[in-house]
C-alpha atoms as a PDB file:
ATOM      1  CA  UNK A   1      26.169 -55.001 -22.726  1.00  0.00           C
ATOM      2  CA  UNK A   2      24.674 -51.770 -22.826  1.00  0.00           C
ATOM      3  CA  UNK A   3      24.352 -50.011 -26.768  1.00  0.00           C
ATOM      4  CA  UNK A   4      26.205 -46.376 -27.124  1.00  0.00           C
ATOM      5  CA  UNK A   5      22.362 -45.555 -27.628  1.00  0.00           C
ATOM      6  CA  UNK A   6      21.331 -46.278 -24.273  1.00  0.00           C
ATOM      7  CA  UNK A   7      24.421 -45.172 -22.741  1.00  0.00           C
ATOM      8  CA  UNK A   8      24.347 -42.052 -24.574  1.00  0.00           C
ATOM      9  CA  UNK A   9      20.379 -42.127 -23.473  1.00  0.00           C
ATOM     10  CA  UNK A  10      21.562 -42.340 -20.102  1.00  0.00           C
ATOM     11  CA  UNK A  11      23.850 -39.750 -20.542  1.00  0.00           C
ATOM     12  CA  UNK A  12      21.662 -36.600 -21.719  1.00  0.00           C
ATOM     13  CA  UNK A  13      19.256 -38.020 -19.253  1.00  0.00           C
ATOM     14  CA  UNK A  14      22.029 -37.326 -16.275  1.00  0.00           C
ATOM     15  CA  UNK A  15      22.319 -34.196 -18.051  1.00  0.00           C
ATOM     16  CA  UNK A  16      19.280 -33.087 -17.992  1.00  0.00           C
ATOM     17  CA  UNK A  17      18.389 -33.781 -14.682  1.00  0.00           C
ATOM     18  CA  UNK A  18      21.546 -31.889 -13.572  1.00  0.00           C
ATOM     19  CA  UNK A  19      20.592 -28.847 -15.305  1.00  0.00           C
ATOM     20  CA  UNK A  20      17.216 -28.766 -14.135  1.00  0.00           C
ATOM     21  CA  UNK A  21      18.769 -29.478 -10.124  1.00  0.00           C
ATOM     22  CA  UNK A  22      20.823 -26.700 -10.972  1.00  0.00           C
ATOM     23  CA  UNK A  23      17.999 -24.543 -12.331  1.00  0.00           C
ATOM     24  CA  UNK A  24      15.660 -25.371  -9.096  1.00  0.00           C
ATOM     25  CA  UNK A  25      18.860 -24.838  -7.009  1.00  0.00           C
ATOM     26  CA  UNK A  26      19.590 -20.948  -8.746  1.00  0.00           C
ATOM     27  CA  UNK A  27      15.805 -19.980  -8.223  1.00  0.00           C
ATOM     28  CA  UNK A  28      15.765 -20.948  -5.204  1.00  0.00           C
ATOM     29  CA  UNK A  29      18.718 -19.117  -4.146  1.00  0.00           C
ATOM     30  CA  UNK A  30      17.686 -16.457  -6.509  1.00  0.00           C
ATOM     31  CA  UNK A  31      14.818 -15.775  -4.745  1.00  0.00           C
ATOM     32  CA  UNK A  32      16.354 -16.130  -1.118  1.00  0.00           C
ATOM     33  CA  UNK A  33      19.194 -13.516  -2.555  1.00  0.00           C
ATOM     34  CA  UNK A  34      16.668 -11.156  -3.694  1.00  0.00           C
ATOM     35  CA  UNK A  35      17.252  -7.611  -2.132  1.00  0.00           C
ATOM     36  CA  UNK A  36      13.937  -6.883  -0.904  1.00  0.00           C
ATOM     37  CA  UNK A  37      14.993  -4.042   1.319  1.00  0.00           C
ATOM     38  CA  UNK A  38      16.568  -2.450  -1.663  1.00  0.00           C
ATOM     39  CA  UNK A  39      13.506  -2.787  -3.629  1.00  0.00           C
ATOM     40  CA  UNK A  40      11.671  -1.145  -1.051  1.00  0.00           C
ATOM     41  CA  UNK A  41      13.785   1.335  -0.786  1.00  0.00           C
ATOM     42  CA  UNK A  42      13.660   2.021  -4.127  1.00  0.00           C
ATOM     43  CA  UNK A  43       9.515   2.111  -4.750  1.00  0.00           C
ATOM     44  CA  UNK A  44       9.455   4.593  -1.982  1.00  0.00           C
ATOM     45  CA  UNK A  45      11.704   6.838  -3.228  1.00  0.00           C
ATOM     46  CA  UNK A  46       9.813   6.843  -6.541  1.00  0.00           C
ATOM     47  CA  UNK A  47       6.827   7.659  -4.834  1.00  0.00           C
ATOM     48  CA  UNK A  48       8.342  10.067  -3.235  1.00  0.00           C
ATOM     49  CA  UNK A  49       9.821  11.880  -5.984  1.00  0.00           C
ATOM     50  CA  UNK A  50       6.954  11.575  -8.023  1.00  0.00           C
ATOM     51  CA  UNK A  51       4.905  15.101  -8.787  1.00  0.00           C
ATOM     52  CA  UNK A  52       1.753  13.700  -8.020  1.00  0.00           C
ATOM     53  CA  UNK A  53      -0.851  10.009  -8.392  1.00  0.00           C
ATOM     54  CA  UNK A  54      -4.008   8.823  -7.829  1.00  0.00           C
ATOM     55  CA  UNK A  55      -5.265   6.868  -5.169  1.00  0.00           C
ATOM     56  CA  UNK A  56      -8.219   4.685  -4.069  1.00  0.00           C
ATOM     57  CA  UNK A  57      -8.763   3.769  -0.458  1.00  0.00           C
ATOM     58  CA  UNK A  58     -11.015   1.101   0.523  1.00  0.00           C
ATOM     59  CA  UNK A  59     -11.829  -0.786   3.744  1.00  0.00           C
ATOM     60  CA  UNK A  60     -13.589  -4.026   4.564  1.00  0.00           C
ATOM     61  CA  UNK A  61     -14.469  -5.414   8.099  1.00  0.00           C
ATOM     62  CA  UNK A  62     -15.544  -1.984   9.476  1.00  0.00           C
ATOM     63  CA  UNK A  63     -17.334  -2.205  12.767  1.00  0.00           C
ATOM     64  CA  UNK A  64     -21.043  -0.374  12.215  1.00  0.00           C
ATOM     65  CA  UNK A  65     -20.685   0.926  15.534  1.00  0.00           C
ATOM     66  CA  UNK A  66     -17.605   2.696  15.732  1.00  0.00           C
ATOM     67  CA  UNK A  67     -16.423   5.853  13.964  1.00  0.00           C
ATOM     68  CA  UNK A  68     -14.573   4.792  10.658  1.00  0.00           C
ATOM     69  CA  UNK A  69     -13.026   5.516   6.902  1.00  0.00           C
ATOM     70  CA  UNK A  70     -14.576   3.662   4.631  1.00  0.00           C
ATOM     71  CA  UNK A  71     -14.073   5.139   1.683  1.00  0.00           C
ATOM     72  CA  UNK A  72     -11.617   7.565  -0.511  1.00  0.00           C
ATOM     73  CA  UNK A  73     -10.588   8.370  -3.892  1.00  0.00           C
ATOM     74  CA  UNK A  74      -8.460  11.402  -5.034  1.00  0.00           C
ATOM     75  CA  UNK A  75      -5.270  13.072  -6.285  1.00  0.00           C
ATOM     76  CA  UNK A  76      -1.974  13.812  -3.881  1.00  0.00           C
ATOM     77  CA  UNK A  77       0.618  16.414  -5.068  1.00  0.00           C
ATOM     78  CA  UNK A  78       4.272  15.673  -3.628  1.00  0.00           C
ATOM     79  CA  UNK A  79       5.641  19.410  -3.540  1.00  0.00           C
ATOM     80  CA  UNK A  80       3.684  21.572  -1.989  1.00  0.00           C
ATOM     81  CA  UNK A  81       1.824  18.472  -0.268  1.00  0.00           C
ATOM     82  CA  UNK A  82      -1.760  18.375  -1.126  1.00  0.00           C
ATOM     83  CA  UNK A  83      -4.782  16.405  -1.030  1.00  0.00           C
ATOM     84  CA  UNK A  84      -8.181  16.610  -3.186  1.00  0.00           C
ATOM     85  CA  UNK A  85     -10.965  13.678  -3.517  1.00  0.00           C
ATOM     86  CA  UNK A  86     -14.228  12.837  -2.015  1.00  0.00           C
ATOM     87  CA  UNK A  87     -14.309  10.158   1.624  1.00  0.00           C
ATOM     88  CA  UNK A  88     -16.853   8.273   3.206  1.00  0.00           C
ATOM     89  CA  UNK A  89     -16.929   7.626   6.898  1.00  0.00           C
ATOM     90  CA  UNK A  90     -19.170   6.241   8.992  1.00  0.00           C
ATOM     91  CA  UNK A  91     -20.222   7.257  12.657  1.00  0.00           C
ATOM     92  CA  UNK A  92     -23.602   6.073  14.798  1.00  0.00           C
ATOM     93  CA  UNK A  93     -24.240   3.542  11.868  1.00  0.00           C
ATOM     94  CA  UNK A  94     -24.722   6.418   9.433  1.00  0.00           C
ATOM     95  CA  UNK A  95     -22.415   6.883   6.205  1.00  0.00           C
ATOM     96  CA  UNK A  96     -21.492  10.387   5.681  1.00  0.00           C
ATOM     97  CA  UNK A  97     -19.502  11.298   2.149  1.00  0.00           C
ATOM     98  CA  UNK A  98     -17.338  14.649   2.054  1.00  0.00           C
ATOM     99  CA  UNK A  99     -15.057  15.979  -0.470  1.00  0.00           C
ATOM    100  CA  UNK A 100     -11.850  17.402   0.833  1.00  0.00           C
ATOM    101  CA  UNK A 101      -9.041  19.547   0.138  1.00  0.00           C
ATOM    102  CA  UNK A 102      -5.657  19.342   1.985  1.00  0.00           C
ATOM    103  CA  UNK A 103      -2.702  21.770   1.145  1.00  0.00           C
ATOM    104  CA  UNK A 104      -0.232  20.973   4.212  1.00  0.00           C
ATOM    105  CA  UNK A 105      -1.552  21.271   7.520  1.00  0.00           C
ATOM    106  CA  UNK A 106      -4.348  23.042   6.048  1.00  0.00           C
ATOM    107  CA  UNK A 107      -7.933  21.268   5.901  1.00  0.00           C
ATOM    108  CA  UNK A 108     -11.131  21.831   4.256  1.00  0.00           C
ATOM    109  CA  UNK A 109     -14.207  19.765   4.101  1.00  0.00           C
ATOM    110  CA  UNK A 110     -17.884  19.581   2.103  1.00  0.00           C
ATOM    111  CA  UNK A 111     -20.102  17.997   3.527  1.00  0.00           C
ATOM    112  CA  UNK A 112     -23.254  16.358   1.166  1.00  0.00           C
ATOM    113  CA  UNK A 113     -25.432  19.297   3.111  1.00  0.00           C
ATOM    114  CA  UNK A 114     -23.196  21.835   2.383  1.00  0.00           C
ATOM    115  CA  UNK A 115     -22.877  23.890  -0.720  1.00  0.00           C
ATOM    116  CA  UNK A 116     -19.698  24.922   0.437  1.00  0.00           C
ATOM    117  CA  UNK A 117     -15.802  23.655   1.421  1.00  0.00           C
ATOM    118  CA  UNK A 118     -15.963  24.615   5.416  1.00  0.00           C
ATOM    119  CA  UNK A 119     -12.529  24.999   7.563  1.00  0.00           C
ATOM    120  CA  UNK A 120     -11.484  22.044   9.649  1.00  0.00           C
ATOM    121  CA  UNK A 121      -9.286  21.159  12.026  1.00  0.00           C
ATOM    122  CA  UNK A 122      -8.986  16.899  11.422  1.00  0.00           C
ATOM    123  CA  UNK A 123      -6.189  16.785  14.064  1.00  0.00           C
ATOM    124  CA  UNK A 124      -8.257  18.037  16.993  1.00  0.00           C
ATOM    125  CA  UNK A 125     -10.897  15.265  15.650  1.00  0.00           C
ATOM    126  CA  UNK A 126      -8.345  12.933  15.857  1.00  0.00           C
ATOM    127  CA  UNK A 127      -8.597  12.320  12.072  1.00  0.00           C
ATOM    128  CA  UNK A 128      -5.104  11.875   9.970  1.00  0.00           C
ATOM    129  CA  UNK A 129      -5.112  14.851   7.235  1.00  0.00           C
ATOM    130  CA  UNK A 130      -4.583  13.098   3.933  1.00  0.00           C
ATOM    131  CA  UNK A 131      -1.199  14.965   3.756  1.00  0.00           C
ATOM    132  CA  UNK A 132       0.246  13.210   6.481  1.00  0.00           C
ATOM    133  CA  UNK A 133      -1.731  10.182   5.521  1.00  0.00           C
ATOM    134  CA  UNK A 134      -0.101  10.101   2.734  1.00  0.00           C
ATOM    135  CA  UNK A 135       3.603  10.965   3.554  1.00  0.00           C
ATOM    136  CA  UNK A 136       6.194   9.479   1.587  1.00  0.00           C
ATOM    137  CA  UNK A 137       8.812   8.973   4.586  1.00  0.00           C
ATOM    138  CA  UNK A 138       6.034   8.921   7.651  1.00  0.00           C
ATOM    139  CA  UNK A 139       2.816   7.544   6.381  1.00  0.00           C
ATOM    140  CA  UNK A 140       1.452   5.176   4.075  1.00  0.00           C
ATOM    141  CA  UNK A 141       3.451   4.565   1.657  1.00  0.00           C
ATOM    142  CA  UNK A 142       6.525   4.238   4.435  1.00  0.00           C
ATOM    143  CA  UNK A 143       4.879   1.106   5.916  1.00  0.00           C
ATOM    144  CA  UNK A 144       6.277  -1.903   3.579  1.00  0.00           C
ATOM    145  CA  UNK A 145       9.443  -0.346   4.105  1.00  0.00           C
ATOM    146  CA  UNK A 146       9.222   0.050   8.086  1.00  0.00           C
ATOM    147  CA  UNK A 147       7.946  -3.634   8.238  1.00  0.00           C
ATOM    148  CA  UNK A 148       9.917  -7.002   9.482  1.00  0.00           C
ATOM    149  CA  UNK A 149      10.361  -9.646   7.240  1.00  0.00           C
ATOM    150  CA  UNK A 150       9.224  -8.673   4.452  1.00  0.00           C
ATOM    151  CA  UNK A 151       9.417 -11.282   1.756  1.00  0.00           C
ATOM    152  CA  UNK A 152       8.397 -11.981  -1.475  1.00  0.00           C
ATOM    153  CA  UNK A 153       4.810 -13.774  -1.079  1.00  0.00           C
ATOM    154  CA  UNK A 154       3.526 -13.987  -4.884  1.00  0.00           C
ATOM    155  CA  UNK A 155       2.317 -12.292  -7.876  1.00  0.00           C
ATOM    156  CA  UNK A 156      -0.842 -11.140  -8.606  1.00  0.00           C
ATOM    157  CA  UNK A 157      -2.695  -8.722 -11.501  1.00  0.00           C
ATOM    158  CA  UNK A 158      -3.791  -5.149 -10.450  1.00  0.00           C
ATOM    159  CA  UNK A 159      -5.867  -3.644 -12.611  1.00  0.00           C
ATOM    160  CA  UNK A 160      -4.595  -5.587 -15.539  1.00  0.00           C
ATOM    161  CA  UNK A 161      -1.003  -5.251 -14.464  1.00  0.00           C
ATOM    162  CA  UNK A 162       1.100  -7.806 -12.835  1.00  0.00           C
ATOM    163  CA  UNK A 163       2.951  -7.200  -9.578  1.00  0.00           C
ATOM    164  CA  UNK A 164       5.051  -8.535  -7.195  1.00  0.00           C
ATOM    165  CA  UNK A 165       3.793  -9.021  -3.529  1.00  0.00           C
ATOM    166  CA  UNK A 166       5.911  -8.527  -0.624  1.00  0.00           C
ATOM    167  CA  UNK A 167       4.320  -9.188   2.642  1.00  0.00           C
ATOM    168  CA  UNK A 168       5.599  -8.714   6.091  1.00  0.00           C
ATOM    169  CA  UNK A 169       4.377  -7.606  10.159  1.00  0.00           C
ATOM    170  CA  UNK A 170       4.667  -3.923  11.520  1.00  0.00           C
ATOM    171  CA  UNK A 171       4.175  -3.071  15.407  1.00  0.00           C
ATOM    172  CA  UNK A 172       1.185  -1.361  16.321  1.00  0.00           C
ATOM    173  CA  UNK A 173       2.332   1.752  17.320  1.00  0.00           C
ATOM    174  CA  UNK A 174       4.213   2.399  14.432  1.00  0.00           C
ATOM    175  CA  UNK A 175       1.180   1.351  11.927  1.00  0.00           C
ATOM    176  CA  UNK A 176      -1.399   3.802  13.953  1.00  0.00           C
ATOM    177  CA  UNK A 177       1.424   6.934  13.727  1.00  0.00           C
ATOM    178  CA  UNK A 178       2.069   5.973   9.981  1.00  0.00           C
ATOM    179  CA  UNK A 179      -1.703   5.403   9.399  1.00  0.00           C
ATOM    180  CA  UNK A 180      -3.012   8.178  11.628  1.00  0.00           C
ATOM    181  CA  UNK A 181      -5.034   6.001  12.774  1.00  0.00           C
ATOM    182  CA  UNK A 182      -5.832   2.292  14.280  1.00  0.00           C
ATOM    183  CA  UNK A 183      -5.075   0.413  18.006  1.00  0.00           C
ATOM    184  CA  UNK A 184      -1.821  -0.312  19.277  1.00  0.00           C
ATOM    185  CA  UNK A 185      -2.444  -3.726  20.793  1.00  0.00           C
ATOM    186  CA  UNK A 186      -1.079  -5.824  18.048  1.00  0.00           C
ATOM    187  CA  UNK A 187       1.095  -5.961  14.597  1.00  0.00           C
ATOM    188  CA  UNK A 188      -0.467  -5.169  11.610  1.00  0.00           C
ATOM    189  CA  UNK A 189      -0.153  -7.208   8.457  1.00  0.00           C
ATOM    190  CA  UNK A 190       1.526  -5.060   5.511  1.00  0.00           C
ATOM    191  CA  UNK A 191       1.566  -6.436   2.185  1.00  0.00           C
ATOM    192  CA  UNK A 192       2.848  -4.188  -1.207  1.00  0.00           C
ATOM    193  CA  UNK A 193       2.459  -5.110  -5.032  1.00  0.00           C
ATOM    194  CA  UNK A 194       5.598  -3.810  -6.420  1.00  0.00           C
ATOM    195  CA  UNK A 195       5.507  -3.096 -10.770  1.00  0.00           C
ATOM    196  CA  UNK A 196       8.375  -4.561 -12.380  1.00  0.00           C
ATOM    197  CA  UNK A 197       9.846  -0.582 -12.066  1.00  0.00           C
ATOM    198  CA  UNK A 198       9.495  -0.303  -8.550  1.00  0.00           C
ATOM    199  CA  UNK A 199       5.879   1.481  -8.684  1.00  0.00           C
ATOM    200  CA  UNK A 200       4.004   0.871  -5.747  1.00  0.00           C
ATOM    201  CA  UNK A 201       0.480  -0.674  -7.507  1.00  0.00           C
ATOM    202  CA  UNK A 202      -1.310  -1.979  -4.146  1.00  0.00           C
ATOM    203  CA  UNK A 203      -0.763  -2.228  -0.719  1.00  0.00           C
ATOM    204  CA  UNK A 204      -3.266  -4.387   1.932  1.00  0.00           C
ATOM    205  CA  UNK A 205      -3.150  -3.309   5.263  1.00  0.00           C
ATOM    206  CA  UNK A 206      -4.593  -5.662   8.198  1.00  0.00           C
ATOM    207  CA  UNK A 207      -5.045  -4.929  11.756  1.00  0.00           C
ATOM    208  CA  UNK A 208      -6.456  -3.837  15.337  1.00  0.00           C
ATOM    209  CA  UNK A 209      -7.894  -0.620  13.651  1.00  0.00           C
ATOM    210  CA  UNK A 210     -11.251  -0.517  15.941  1.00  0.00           C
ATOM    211  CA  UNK A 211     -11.775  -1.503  19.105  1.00  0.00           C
ATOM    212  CA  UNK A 212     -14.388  -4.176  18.687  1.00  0.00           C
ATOM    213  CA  UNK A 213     -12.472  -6.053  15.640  1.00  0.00           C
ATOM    214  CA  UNK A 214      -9.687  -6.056  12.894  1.00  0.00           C
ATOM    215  CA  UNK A 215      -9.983  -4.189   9.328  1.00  0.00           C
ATOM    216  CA  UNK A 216      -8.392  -3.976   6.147  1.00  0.00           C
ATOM    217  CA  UNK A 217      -7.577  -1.157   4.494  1.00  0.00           C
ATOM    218  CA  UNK A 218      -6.423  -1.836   0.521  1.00  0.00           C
ATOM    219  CA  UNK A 219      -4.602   1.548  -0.771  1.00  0.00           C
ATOM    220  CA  UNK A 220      -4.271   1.215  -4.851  1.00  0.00           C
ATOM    221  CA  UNK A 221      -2.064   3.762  -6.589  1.00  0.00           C
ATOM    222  CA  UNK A 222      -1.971   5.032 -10.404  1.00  0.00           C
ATOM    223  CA  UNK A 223      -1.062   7.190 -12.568  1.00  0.00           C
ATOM    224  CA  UNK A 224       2.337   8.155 -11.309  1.00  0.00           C
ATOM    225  CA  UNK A 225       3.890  11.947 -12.167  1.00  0.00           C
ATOM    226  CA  UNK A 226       0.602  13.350 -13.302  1.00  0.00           C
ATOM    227  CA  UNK A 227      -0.202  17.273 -12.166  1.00  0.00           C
ATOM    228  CA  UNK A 228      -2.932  18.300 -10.397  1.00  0.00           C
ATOM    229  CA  UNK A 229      -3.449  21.806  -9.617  1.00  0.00           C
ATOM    230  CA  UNK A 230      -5.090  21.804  -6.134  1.00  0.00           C
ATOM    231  CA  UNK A 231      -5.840  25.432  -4.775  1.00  0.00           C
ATOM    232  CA  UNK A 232      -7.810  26.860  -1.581  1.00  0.00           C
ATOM    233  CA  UNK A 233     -11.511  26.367  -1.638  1.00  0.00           C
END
């Protein structure tokens, strides 16, 4: 005959195991319920509204033989839109590094062998300005949110910071009008780190960018609502 020990043993054992069913059962659906769309939603709206951040762009994969972005760091303004930071592109094999100002449609570039910010026109180069690159409804930062299925895919640390990943597929000719940029021949990969506010941290950007092979492009952002004053050269 069983002792009320092990029957009451048996008992907060059942328990237990109940409780943690139930506690597998509510993360799970917890994490299938998750509005990801709303979060979304939300981090581009914040970046949207924000006066101004920082941003890094790098790439990795880059074909030596075609004309690419390798490289950019600098400040964007929300209202009037504006662009200043330094790029490095490649063309022919060589590496060329510019600094650049943007202030809407408005370009102007310095070349290393220049002592001075010359007038260009990117579009008729078939280069994005950094204005539209960076776009909160039509460029970058609109791509998690223009992407299928995005779901949650893990956490991670940027820059000492932990985020959220959300990962999901965009068409190609939507990713080369957001980006500027890229081949239309197949989806691109978009994947976000979302801050536990809704500020965009990271996103990772894979795809037919070139001709001869695929690329990734990693955009980290910082230092939300800070003002820069970026005037004419």
């Amino acid at each position: 005959m069983p002792t009320r020990r092990s029957v009451m043993t048996a008992a907060l054992a059942s328990v237990a195991l109940t409780a943690c069913s139930s506690a597998k059962k509510s993360d799970s659906n917890a994490s299938r319920g998750e509005d990801v769309t709303k979060r979304l939603k939300a981090a581009q709206d914040k970046i949207g509204k924000t006066s101004g951040y920082h941003t890094k762009v790098t790439c990795s994969a880059a074909p030596k033989d075609e004309p690419a972005l390798k490289a950019g760091e600098g400040d964007v303004v929300n209202s009037p839109a504006a662009f200043k930071g330094d790029v490095t592109a490649s063309t022919q094999g060589n590496e060329i590094k510019a600094g650049i100002i943007s202030i809407g449609e408005k370009n102007w570039v310095k070349p290393s062998f220049s002592p001075k910010y010359l007038t260009v026109n990117l579009k008729s180069l078939g280069v994005p300005s950094p204005t539209s690159l960076f776009n909160a409804t039509s460029g970058i930062p609109a791509m998690p949110l223009m992407s299928k299925d995005m779901k949650r895919s893990g956490e991670k640390l940027v820059g000492g910071e932990k985020v959220t990943t959300y990962k999901g597929t965009l068409d190609g000719p939507s990713a080369a009008k957001a980006m500027g940029f890229g081949k239309t021949r197949g989806d691109y990969t978009v994947e976000v780190g979302l801050t536990d506010s809704d500020e965009v941290r990271t996103m990772i950007i894979t795809g037919p960018f070139f001709d001869s092979a695929d690329a990734t492009y990693t955009i980290d952002i910082s230092k939300y609502d800070q003002k820069v004053d970026i005037k004419q050269p």
